[in-house]
Protein backbone atom coordinates (compact mmCIF):
# COMPACT_ATOMS: atom_id res chain seq x y z
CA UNK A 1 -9.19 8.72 -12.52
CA UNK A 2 -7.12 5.33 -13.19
CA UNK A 3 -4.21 5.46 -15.26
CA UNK A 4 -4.13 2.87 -17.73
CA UNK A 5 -1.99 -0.33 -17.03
CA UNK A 6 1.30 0.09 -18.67
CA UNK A 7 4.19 -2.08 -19.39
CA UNK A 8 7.29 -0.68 -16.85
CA UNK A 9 10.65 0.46 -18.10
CA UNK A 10 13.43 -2.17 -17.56
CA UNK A 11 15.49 0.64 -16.86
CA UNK A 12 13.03 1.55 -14.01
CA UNK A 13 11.35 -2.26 -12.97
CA UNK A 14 9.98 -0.87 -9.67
CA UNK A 15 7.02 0.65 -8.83
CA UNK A 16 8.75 1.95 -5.02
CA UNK A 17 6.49 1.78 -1.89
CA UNK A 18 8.14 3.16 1.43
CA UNK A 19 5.99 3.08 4.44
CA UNK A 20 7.11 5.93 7.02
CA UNK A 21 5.66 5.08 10.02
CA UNK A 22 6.92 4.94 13.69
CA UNK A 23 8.43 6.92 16.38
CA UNK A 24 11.71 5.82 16.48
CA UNK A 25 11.67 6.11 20.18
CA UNK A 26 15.23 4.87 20.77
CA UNK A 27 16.23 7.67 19.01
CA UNK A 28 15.06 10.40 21.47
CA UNK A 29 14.96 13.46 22.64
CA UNK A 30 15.88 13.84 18.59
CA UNK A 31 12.72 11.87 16.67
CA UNK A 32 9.51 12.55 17.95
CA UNK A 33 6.25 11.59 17.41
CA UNK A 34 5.38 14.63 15.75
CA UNK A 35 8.67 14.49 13.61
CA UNK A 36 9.91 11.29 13.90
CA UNK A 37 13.51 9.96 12.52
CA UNK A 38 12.62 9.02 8.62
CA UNK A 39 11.94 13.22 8.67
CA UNK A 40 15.50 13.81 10.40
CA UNK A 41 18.96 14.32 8.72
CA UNK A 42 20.56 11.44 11.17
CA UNK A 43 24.00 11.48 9.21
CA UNK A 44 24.97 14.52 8.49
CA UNK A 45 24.69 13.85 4.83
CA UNK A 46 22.68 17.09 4.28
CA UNK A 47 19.51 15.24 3.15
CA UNK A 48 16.68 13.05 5.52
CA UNK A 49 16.50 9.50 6.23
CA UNK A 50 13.53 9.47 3.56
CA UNK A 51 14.65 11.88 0.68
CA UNK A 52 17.52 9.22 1.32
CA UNK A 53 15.48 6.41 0.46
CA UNK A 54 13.87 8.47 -2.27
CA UNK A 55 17.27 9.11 -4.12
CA UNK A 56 18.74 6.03 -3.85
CA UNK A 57 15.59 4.33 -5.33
CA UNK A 58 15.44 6.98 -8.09
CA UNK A 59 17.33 4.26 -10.83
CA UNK A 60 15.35 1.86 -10.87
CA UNK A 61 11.50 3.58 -9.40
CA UNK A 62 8.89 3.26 -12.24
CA UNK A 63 6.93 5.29 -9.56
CA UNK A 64 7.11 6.37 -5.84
CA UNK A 65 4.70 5.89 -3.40
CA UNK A 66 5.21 6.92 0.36
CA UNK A 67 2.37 5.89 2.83
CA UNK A 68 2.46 7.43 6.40
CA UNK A 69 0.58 9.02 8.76
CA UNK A 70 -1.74 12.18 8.85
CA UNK A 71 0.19 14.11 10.71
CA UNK A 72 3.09 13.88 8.73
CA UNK A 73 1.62 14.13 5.41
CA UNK A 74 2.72 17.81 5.04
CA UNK A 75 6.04 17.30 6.06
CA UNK A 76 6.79 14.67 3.70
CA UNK A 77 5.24 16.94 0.86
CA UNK A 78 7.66 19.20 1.94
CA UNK A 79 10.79 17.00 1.80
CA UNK A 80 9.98 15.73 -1.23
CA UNK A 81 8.78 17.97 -3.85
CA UNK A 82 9.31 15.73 -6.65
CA UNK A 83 6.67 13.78 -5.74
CA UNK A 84 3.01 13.65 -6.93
CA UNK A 85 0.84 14.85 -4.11
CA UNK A 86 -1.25 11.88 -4.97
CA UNK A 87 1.57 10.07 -4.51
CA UNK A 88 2.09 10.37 -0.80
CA UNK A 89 -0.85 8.41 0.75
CA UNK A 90 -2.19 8.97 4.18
CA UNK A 91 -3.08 6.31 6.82
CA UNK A 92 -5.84 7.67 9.06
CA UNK A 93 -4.14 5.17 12.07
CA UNK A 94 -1.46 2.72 12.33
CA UNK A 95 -2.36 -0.49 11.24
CA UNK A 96 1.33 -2.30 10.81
CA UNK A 97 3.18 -2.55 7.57
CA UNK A 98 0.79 -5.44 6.19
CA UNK A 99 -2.37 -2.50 5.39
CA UNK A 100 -0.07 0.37 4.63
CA UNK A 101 1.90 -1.82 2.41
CA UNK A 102 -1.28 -3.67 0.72
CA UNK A 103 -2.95 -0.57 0.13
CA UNK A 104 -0.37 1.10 -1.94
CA UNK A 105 0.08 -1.76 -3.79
CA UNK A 106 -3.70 -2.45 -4.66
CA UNK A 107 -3.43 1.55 -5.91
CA UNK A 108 -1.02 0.98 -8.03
CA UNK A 109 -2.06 -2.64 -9.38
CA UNK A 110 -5.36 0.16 -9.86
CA UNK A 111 -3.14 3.00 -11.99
CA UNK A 112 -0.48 0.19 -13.67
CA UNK A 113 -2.27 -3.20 -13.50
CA UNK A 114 -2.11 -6.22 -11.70
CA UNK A 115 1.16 -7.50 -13.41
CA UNK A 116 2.78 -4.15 -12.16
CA UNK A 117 6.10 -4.95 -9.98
CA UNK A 118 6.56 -2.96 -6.51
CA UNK A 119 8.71 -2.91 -4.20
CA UNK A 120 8.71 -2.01 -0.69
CA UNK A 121 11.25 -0.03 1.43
CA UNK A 122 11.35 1.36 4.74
CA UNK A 123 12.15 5.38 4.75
CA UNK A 124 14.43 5.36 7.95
CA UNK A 125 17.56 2.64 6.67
CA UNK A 126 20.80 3.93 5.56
CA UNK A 127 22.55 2.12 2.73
CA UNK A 128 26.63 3.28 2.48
CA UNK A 129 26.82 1.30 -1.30
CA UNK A 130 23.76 2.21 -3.27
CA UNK A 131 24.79 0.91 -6.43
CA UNK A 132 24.71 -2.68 -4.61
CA UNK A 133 21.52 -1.92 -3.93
CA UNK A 134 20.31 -1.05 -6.95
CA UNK A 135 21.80 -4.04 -8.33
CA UNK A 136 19.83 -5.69 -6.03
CA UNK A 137 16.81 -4.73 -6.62
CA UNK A 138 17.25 -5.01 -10.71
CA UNK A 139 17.32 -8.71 -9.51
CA UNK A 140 14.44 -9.01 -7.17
CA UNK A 141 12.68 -7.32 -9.89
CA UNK A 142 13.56 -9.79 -12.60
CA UNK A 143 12.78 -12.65 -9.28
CA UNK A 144 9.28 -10.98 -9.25
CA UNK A 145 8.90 -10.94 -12.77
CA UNK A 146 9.11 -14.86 -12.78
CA UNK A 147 6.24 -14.66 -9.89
CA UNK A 148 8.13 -14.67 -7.30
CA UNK A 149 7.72 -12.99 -3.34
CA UNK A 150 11.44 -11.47 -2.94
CA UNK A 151 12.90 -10.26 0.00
CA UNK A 152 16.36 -8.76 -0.55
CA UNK A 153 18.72 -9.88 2.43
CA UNK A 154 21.62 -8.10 4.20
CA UNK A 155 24.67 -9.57 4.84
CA UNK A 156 25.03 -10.41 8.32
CA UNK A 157 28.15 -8.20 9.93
CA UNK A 158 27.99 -10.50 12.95
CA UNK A 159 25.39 -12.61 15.56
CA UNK A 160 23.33 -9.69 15.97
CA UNK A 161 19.93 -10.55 18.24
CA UNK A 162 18.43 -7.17 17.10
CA UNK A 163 17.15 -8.68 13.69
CA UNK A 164 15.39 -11.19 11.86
CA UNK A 165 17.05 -13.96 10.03
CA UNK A 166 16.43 -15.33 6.24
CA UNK A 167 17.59 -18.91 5.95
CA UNK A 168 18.16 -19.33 2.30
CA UNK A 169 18.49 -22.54 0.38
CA UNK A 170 19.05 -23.16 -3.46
CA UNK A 171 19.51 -21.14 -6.28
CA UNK A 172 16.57 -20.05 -8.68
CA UNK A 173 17.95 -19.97 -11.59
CA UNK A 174 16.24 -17.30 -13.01
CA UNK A 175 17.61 -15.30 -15.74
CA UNK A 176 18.99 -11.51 -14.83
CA UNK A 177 18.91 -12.64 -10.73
CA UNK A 178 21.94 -14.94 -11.07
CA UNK A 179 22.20 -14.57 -6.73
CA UNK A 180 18.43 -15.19 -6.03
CA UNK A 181 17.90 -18.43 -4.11
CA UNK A 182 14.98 -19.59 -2.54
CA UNK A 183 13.63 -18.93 1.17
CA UNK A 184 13.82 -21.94 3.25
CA UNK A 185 12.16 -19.96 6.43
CA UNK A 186 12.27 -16.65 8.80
CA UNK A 187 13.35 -16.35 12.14
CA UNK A 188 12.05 -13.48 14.56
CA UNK A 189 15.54 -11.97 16.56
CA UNK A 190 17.58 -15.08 17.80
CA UNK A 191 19.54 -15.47 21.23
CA UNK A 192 23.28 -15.18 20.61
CA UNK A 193 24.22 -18.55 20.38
CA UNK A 194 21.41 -19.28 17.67
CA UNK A 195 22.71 -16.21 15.38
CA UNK A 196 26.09 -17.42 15.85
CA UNK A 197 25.11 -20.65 14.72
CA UNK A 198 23.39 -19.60 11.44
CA UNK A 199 26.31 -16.88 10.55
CA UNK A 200 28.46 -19.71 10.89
CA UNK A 201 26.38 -21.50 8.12
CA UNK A 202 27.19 -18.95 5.76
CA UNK A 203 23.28 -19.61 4.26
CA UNK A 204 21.34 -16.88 6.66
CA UNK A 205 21.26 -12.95 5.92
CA UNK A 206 19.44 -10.67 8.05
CA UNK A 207 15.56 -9.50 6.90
CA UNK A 208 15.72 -5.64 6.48
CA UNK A 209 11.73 -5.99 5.18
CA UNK A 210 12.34 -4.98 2.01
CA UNK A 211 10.14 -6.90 -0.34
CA UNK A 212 9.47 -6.87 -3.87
CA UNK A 213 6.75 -8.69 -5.81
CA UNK A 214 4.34 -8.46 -8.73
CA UNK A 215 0.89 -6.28 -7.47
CA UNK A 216 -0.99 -9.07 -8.24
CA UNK A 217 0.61 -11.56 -7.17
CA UNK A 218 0.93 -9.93 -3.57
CA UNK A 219 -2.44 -9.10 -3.15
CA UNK A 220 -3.23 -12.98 -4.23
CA UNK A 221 -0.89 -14.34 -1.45
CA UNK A 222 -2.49 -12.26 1.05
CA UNK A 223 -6.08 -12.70 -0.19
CA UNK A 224 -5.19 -16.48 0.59
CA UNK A 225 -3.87 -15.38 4.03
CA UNK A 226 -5.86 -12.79 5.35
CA UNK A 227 -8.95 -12.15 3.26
CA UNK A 228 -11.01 -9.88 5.27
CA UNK A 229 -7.30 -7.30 4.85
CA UNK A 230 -7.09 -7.94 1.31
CA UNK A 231 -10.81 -7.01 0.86
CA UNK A 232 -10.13 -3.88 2.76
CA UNK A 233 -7.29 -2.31 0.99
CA UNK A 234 -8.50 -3.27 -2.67
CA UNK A 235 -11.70 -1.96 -1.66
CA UNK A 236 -10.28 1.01 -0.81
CA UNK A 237 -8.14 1.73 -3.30
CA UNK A 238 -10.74 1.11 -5.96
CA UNK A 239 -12.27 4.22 -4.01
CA UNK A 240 -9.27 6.07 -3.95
CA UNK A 241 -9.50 8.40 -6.76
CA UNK A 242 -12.83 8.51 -6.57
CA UNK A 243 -15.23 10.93 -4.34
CA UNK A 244 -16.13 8.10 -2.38
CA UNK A 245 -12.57 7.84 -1.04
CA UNK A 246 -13.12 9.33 2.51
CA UNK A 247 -16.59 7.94 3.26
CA UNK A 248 -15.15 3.96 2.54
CA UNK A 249 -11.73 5.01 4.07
CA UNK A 250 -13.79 5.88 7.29
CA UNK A 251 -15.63 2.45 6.86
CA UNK A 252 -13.29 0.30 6.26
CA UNK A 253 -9.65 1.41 7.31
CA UNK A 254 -10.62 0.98 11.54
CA UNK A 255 -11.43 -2.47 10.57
CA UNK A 256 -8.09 -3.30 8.76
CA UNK A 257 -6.09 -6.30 10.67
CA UNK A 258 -2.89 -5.16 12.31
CA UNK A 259 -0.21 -7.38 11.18
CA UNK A 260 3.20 -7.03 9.95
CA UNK A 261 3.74 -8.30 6.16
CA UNK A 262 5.97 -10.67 7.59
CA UNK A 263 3.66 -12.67 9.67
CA UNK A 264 0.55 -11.57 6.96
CA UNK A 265 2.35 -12.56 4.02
CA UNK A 266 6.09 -13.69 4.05
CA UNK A 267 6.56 -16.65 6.85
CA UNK A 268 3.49 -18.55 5.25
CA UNK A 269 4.10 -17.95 1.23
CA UNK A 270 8.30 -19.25 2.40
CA UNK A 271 7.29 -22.32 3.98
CA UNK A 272 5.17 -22.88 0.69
CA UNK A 273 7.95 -22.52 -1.01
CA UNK A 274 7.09 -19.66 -3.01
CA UNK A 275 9.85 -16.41 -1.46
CA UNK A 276 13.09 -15.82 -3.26
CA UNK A 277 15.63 -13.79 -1.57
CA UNK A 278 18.92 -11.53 -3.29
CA UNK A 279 21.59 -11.98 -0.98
CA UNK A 280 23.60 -8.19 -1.07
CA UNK A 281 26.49 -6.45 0.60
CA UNK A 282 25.52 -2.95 0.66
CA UNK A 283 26.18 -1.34 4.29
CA UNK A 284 22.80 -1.54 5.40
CA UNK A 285 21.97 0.11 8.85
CA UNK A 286 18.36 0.46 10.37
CA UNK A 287 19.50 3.86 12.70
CA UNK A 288 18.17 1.87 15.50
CA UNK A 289 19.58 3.63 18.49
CA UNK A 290 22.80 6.31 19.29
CA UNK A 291 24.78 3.50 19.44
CA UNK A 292 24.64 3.04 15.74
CA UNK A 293 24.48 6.65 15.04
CA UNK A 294 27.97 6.67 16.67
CA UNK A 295 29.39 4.35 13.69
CA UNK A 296 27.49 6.10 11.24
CA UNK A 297 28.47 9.56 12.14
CA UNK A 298 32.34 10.59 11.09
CA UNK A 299 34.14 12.41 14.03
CA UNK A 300 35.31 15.34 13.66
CA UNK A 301 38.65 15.76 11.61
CA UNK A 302 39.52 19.42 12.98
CA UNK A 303 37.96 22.01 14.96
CA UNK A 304 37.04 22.52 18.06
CA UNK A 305 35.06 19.40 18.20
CA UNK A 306 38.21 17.28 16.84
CA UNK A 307 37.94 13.44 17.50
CA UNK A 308 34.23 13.67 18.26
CA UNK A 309 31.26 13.05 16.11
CA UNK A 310 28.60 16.14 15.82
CA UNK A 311 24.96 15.95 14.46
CA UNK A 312 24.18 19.29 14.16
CA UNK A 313 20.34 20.49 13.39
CA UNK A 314 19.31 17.30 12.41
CA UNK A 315 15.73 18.37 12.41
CA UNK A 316 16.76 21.04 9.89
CA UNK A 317 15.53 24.35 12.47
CA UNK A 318 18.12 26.60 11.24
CA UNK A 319 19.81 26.38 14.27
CA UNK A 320 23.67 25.42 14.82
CA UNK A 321 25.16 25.10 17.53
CA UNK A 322 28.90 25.80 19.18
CA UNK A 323 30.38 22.17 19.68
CA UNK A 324 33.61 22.00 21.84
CA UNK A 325 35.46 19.13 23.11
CA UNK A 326 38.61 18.18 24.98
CA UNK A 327 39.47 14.57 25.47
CA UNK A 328 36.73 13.29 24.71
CA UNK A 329 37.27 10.98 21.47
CA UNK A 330 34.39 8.60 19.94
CA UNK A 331 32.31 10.63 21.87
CA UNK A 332 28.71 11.54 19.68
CA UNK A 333 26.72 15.25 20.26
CA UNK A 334 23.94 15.14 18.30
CA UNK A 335 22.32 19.24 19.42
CA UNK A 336 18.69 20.91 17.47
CA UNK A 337 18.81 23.24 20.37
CA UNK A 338 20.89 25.71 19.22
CA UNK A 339 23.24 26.05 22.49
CA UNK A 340 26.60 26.00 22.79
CA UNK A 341 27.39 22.08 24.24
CA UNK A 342 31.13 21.19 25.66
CA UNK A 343 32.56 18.06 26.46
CA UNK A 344 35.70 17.41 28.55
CA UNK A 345 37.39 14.18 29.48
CA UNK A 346 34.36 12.17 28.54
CA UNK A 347 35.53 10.31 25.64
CA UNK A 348 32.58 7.61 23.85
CA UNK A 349 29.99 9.67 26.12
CA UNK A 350 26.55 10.11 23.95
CA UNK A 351 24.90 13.42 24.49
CA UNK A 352 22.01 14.87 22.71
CA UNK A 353 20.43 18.29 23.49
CA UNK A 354 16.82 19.84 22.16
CA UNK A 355 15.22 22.74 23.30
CA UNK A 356 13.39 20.53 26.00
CA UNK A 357 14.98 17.88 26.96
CA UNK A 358 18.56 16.54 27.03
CA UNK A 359 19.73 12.86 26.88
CA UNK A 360 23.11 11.80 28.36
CA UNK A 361 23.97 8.06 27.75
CA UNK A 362 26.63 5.85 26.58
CA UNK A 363 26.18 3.16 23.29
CA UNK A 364 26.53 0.21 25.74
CA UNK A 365 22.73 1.80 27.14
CA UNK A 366 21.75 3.19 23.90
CA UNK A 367 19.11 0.78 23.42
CA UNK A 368 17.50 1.24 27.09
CA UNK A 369 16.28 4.98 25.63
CA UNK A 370 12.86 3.18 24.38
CA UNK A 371 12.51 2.33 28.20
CA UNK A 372 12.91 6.01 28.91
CA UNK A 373 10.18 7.05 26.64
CA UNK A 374 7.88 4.25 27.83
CA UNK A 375 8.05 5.62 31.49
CA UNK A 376 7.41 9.21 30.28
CA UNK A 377 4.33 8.03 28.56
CA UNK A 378 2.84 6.55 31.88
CA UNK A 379 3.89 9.45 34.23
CA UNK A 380 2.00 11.13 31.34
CA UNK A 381 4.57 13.83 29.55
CA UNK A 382 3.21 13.12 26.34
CA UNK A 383 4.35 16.76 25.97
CA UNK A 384 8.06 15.11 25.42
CA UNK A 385 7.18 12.50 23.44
């Protein structure tokens, strides 16, 4: 059954999308396919990556919508009970963000109406200031309102080449987002000197793809864009609470484009001139690797561990583990296997131990771990992966 369209709470201007998707291969032996990172407590802060995302969104969420895969449908029912079961939608195969994105919002432009606002977040970022956050996205929101594509941008800590860049230009001057300025472009990951050049600029923030938008007029950008995908998904989410569901799902989701709603949607609608972004400062992090869990993850302030950083039972198993070390300071154990792991005189070493395999790097080679993972998949241990 559709809900009937309804007018959303300015108290709560976001209908909240997070796709939870991926491997997050960098981050093995720890995420898996089969329980990848947004499903792992990656911080210690006694709560996932998504019931993270969740929470933080909880101020300002008219609604929440989480779109992943089949196999973790149950898990992310478990994690968050809060949330309708029709609420957490499954995607029979990866298609990219662009599908997984477009079909939650043509469900809820189906419940709410067109004129609906949503928002889209990923479920495995960490944000260290969430009131910044929610300040802005109260300001995308009011950007979206005004028909706007927003995309909120993170201020750059330095010339990273690991992310996008947003190059913005003027101001909008639209009540309620006095920091929204128009999107001149995007650029994919930069070489060094390029991303030193723009910081210097002061007028580029880094794209975390978080991007909020009236249902309508998202689904209207990318039926301008990439028809035969925005077909797809409103076809199949004028199914969706129907009993015809499976048998069009089956039909039509194989067929869906794979494309990212950056390329789909974003880079065309900016150089049209029609993307607004909120510049924030709100200690963003993407957990892409060890080597960021090491700044994310306190060290140790007494104990047997004292100086270094332990992740203990990240995956939540019940099982803790005995974490010693001796000289060993900045170092990072991250352990699910229960065992009792010691360092000694191996200070800023990265270890990570699971019942079946065990990882010893350093954050300077953090990054190479996705190379790991790609050879095990061609000598064909997709029982590790």
């Amino acid at each position: 059954m559709s809900e009937t369209p309804e007018a959303q709470s300015p108290d709560r201007p976001v209908h909240a999308i997070i796709p939870a998707g991926g491997a997050g291969t960098r981050l093995w032996p720890l995420s898996r396919r089969r329980r990848p990172k947004f499903l792992l407590d990656l911080t210690g802060a006694g709560r996932t990556l998504i019931q993270g995302t969740v929470e933080r969104l909880a101020p300002v969420a008219a609604s929440t919508t989480v779109v992943t895969g089949v196999a973790h449908v149950d898990a992310v029912r478990a994690q968050l009970p809060g949330l309708p079961a029709d609420h957490v939608v499954a995607e029979p195969s990866p298609r990219d963000s662009m599908a997984a994105i477009g079909l939650a919002a043509a469900l809820i432009a189906v419940r709410h109406g067109r004129d609906a606002v949503v928002g889209s977040f990923a479920a495995d970022q960490t944000i260290a200031d969430e009131g910044a956050f929610v300040q802005a996205v109260r300001q995308a929101a009011a950007l979206a309102e005004a028909g706007w594509l927003v995309t909120i941008g993170i201020e750059a800590t330095g010339p990273s080449t690991a992310f996008g860049y947003i190059h913005a230009g003027p101001p909008t001057q639209v009540p309620g987002a006095p920091d929204g300025r128009t999107v001149l472009g995007f650029t994919e990951k930069p070489d060094a000197a390029t991303a030193a050049r723009y910081l210097a600029t002061g007028d580029y923030r880094w794209n975390a793809g978080m991007f909020v938008a009236r249902a309508g007029v998202l689904l209207d950008h990318l039926a301008r864009q990439r028809p035969a995908l925005a077909e797809g998904v409103e076809q199949i989410a004028r199914a969706w609470d129907t009993a015809e569901r499976q048998a069009v799902l089956d039909a039509v989701w194989p067929g869906l484009e794979r494309i990212s709603i950056d390329h789909a949607v974003a880079e065309p609608v900016a150089a049209a001139g029609g993307v607004a972004t909120v510049p924030a400062s709100m200690g963003w992090d993407d957990v892409g690797g060890f080597d960021a869990l090491t700044a994310l993850v306190a060290p140790s302030a007494q104990g047997p561990a004292e100086g270094t950083a332990v992740l203990d039972d990240p995956a939540g198993r019940g099982q803790k583990a005995l974490v010693a070390a001796l000289d060993s300071q900045g170092a990072l154990v991250a352990t699910s296997g229960g065992r009792a792991v010691v360092l000694l005189g191996v200070p800023g070493l990265v270890v990570v131990d699971t019942p079946d395999a065990l990882l010893v790097t350093t954050p300077e080679r953090a990054q190479g771990v996705k190379e790991v993972v790609d050879s095990m998949s061609g000598l064909g241990r997709e029982d590790l992966l």
